[in-house]
C-alpha atoms as a PDB file:
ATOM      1  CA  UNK A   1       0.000   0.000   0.000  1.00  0.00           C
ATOM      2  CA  UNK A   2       1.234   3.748  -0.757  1.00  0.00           C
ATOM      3  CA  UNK A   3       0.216   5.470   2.086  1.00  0.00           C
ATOM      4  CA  UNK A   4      -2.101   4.830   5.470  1.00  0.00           C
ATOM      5  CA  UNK A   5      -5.353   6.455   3.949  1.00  0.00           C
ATOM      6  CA  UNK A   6      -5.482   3.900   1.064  1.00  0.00           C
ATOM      7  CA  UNK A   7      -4.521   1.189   4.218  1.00  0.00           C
ATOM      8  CA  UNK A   8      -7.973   1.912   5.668  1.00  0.00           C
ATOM      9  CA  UNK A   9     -10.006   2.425   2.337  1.00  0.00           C
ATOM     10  CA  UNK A  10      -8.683  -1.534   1.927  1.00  0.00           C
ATOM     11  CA  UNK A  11      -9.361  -2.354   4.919  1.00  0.00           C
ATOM     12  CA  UNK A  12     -12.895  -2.552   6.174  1.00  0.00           C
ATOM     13  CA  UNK A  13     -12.409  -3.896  10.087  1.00  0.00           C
ATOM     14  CA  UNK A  14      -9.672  -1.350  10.712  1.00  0.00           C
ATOM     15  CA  UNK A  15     -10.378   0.371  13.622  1.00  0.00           C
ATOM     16  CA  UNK A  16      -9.241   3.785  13.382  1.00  0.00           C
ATOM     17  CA  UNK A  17      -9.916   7.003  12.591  1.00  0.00           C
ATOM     18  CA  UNK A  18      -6.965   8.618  10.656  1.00  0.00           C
ATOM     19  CA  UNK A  19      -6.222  11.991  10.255  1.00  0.00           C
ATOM     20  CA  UNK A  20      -3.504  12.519   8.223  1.00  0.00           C
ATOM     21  CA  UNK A  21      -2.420  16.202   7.636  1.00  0.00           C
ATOM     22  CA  UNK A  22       0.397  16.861   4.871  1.00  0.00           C
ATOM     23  CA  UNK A  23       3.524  18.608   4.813  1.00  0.00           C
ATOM     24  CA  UNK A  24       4.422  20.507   1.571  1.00  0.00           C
ATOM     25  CA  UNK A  25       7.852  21.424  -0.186  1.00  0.00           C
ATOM     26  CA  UNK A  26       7.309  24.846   0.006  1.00  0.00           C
ATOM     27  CA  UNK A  27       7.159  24.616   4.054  1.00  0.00           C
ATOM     28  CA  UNK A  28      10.399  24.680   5.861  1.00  0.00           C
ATOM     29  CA  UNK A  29      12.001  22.110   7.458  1.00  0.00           C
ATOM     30  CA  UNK A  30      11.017  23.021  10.951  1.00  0.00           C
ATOM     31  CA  UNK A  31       7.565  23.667  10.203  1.00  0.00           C
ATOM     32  CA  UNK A  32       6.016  21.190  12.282  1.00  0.00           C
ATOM     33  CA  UNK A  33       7.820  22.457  14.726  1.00  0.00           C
ATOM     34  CA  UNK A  34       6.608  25.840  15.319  1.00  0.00           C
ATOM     35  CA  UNK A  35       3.312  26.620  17.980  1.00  0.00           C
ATOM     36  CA  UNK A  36       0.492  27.531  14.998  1.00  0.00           C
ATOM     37  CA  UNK A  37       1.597  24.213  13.540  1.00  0.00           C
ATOM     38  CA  UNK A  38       0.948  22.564  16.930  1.00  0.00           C
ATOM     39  CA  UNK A  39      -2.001  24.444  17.269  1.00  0.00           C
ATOM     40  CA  UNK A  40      -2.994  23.284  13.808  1.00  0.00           C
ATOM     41  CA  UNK A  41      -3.223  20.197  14.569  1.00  0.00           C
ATOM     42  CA  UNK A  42      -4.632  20.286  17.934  1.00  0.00           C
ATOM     43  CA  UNK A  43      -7.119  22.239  16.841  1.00  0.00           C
ATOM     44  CA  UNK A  44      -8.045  19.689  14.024  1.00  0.00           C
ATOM     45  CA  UNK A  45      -8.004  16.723  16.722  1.00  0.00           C
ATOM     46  CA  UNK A  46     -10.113  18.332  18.728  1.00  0.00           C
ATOM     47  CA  UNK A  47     -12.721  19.490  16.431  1.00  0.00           C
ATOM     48  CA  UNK A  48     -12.848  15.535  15.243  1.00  0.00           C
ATOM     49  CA  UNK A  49     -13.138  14.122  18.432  1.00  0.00           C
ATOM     50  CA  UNK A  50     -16.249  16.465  18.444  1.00  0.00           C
ATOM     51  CA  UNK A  51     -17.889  15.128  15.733  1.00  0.00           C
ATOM     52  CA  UNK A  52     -16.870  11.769  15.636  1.00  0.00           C
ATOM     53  CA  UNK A  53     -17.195   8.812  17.905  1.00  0.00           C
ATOM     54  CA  UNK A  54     -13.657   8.754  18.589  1.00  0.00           C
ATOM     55  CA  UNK A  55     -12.258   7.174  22.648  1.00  0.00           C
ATOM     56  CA  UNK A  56      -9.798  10.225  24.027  1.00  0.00           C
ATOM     57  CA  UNK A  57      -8.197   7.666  25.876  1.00  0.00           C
ATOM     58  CA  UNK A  58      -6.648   5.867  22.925  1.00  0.00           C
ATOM     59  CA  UNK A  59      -5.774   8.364  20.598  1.00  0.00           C
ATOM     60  CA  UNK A  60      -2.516   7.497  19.305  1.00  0.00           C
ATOM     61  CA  UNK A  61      -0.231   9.552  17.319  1.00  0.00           C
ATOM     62  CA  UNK A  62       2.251   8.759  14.160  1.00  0.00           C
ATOM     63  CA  UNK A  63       3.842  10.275  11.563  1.00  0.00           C
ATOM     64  CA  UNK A  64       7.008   9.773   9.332  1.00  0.00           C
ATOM     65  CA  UNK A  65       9.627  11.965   8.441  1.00  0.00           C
ATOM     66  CA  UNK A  66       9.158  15.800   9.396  1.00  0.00           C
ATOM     67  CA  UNK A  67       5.906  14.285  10.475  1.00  0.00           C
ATOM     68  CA  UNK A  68       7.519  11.804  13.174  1.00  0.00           C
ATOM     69  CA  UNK A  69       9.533  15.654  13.759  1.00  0.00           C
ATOM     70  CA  UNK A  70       5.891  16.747  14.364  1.00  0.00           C
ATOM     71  CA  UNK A  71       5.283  13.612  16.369  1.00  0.00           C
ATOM     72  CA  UNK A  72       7.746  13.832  18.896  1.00  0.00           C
ATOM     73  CA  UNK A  73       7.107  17.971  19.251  1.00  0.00           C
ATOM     74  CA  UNK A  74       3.534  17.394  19.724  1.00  0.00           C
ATOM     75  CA  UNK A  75       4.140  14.445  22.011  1.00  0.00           C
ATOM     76  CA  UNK A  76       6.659  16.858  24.126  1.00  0.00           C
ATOM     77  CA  UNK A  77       3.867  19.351  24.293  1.00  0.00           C
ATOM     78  CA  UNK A  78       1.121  17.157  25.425  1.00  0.00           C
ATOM     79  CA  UNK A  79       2.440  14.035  26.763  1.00  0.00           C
ATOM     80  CA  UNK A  80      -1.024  13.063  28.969  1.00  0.00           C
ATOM     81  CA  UNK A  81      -2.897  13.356  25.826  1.00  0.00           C
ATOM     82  CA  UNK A  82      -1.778  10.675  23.156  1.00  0.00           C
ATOM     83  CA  UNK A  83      -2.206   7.100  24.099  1.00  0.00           C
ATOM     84  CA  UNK A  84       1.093   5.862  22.314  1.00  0.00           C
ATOM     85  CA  UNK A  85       3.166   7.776  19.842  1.00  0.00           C
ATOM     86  CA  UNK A  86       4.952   6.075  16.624  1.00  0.00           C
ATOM     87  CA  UNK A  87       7.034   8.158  14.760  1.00  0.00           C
ATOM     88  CA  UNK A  88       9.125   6.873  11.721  1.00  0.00           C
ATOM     89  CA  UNK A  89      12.914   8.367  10.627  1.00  0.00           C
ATOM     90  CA  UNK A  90      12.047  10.857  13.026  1.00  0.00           C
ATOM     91  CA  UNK A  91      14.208  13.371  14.899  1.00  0.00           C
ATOM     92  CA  UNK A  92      13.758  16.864  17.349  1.00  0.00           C
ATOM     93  CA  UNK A  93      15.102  19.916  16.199  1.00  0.00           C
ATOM     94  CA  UNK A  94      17.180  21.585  12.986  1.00  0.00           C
ATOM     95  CA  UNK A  95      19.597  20.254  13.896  1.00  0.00           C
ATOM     96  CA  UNK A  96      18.603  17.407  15.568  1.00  0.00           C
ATOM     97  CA  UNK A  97      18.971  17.222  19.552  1.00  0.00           C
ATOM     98  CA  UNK A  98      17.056  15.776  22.752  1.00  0.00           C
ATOM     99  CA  UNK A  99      15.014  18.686  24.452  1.00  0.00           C
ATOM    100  CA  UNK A 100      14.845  19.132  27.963  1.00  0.00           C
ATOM    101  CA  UNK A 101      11.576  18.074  28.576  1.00  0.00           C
ATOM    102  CA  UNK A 102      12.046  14.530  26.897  1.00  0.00           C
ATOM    103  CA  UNK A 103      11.330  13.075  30.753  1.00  0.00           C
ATOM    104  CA  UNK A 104       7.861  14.009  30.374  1.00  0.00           C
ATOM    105  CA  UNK A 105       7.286  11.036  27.794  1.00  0.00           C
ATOM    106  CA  UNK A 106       8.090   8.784  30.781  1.00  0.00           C
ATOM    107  CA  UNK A 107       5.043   7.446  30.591  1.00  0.00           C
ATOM    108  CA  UNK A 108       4.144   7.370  27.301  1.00  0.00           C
ATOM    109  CA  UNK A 109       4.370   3.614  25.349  1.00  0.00           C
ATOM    110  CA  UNK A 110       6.299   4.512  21.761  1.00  0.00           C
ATOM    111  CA  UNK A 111       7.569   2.377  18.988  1.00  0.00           C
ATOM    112  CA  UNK A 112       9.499   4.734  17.040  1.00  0.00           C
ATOM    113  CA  UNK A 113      11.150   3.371  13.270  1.00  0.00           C
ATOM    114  CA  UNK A 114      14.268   3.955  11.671  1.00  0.00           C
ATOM    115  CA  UNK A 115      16.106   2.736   8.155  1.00  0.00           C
ATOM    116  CA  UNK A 116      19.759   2.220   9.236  1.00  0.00           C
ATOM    117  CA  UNK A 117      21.195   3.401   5.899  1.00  0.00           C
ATOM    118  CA  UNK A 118      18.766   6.654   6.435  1.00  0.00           C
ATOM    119  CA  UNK A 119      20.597   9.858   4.484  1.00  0.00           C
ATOM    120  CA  UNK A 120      17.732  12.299   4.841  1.00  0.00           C
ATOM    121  CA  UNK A 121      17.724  11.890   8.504  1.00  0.00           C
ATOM    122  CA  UNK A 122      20.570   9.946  10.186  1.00  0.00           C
ATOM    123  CA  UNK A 123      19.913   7.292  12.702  1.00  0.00           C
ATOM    124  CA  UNK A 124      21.317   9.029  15.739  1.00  0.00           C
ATOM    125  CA  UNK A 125      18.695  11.715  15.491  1.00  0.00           C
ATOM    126  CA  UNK A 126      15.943   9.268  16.490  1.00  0.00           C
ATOM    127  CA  UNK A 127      18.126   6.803  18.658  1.00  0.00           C
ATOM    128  CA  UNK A 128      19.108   9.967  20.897  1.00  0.00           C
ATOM    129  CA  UNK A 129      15.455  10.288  21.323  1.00  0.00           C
ATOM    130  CA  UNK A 130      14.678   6.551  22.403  1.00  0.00           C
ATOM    131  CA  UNK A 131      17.786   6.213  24.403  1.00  0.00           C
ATOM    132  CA  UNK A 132      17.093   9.627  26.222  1.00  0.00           C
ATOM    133  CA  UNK A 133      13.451   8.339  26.846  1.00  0.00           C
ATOM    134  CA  UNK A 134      14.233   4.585  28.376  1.00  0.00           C
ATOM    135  CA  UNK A 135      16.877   6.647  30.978  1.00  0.00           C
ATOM    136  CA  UNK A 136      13.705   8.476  31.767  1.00  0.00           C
ATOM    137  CA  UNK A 137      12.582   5.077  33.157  1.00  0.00           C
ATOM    138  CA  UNK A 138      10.102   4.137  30.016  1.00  0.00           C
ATOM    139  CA  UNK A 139      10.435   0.342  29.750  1.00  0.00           C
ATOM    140  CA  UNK A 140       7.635   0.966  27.016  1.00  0.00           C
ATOM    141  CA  UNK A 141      10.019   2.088  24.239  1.00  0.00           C
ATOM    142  CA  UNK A 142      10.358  -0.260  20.974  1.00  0.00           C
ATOM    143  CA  UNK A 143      12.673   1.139  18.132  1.00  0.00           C
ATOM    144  CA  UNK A 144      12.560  -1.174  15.005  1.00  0.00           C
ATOM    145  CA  UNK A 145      16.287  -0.840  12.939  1.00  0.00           C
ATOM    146  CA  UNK A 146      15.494  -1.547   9.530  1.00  0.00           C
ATOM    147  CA  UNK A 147      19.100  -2.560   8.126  1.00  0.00           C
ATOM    148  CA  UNK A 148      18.908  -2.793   5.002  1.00  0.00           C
ATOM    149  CA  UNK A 149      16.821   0.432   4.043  1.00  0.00           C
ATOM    150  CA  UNK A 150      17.132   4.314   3.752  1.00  0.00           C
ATOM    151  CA  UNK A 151      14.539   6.754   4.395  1.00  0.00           C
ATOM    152  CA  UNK A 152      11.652   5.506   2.593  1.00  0.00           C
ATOM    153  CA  UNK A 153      10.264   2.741   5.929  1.00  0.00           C
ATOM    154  CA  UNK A 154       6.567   4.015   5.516  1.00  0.00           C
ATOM    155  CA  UNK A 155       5.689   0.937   3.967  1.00  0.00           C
ATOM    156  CA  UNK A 156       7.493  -1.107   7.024  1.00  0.00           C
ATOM    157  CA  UNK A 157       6.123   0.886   9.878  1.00  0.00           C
ATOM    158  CA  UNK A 158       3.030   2.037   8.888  1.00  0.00           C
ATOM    159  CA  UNK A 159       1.240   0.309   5.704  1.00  0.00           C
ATOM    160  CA  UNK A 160       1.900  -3.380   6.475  1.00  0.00           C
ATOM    161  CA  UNK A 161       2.616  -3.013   9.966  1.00  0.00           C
ATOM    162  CA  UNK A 162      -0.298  -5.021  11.979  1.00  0.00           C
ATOM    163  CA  UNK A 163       1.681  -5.548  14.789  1.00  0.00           C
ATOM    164  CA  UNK A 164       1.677  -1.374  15.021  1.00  0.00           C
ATOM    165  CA  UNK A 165      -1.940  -1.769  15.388  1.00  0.00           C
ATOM    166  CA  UNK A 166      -2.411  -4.358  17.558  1.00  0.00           C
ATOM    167  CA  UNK A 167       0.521  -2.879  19.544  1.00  0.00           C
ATOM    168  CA  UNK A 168      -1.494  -0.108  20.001  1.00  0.00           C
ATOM    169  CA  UNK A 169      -4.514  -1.695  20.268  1.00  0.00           C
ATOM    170  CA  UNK A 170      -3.147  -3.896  23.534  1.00  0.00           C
ATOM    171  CA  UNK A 171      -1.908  -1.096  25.555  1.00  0.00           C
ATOM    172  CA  UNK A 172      -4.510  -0.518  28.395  1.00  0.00           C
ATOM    173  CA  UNK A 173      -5.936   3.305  28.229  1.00  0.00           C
END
C-alpha cells in the first residue's frame, strides 16, 4: 500500500480514525515544529473528536519523516494526551537534539522506526530520542532498525505493519 489512507479504504475492520495532515515542499524544514503548527493540529483533533465517535483515551499519534519531527514535538507538548506515539525516521530539532523536557514522555508507550542506511535523517537523530526516553525510566520504548533500508520505511512501519496496530490496540488506556 502507498500510504495509510489507502490502508484503511482496503481495509474494512480497521479500527481507526486517521487523520492525516500533509507537509508541503514549500514549508520549511522546521515547520512542524513551530506553535500555529501545533495548534494546527490540535485544533483539528479536537474538532474531530467532536464530531466523531472517537475514545480520548486511545488516541494514538504517528507520523514519518518531518511528520515523526511533528510527532515527537507534539508528544513533548502534550504528553497526557496521546495514548502511544509512533514516529518513523524521526528526529527533534534543525539540527537534531534531545530537548529538555524529553522526561515528560516517561510514561508514554512509543515504537518509534528507523532505516539504518537513512541519508535524509541519520539514525542518531531518532536513537538519541529513544535512548534519552528509556533513561527516563520508560520500559515501554520499541525502536525497530530496519538494516537494510534508507529513508523511505513508511511501507514497514506504517502500511503493512499489523503488529503497530495491535501494539497499540493492547496497551490498556
Amino acid at each position: 500500500m502507498e500510504d495509510l489512507p489507502s490502508m484503511v479504504d482496503q481495509t474494512p475492520d480497521f479500527q481507526f480514525v486517521v487523520v492525516s495532515p500533509r507537509l508541503y515542499s514549500s514549508d520549511a524544514p522546521n515547520f512542524w515544529l513551530t506553535d500555529s503548527a501545533v495548534t494546527s493540529i490540535m485544533s483539528l483533533i479536537d474538532e474531530i473528536q467532536a464530531n466523531y465517535n472517537v475514545n480520548a483515551q486511545k488516541l494514538n499519534l504517528t507520523g514519518y519523516s518531518m511528520g515523526a519531527g511533528a510527532t515527537w514535538n507534539i508528544a513533548l507538548k502534550y504528553p497526557s494526551r496521546f495514548h502511544t506515539v509512533a514516529p518513523a525516521a524521526g528526529f527533534y530539532g534543525y539540527p537534531p537534539y534531545v530537548p529538555s523536557n524529553i522526561c515528560d514522555l516517561a510514561g508514554t508507550p512509543i515504537w518509534a522506526f528507523h532505516g539504518a542506511l537513512d541519508d535524509q535523517v541519520p539514525l542518531s537523530a531518532q536513537q538519541q530520542l529513544v535512548d534519552a526516553v528509556r533513561a527516563c525510566g520508560n520500559t515501554n520504548v520499541n525502536f525497530s532498525i530496519f538494516p537494510n533500508r534508507s529513508h523511505m520505511i513508511g511501507d514497514l512501519a506504517f502500511y503493512n505493519n499489523y503488529e503497530l496496530y495491535n501494539w497499540m490496540m493492547s496497551i490498556a488506556p
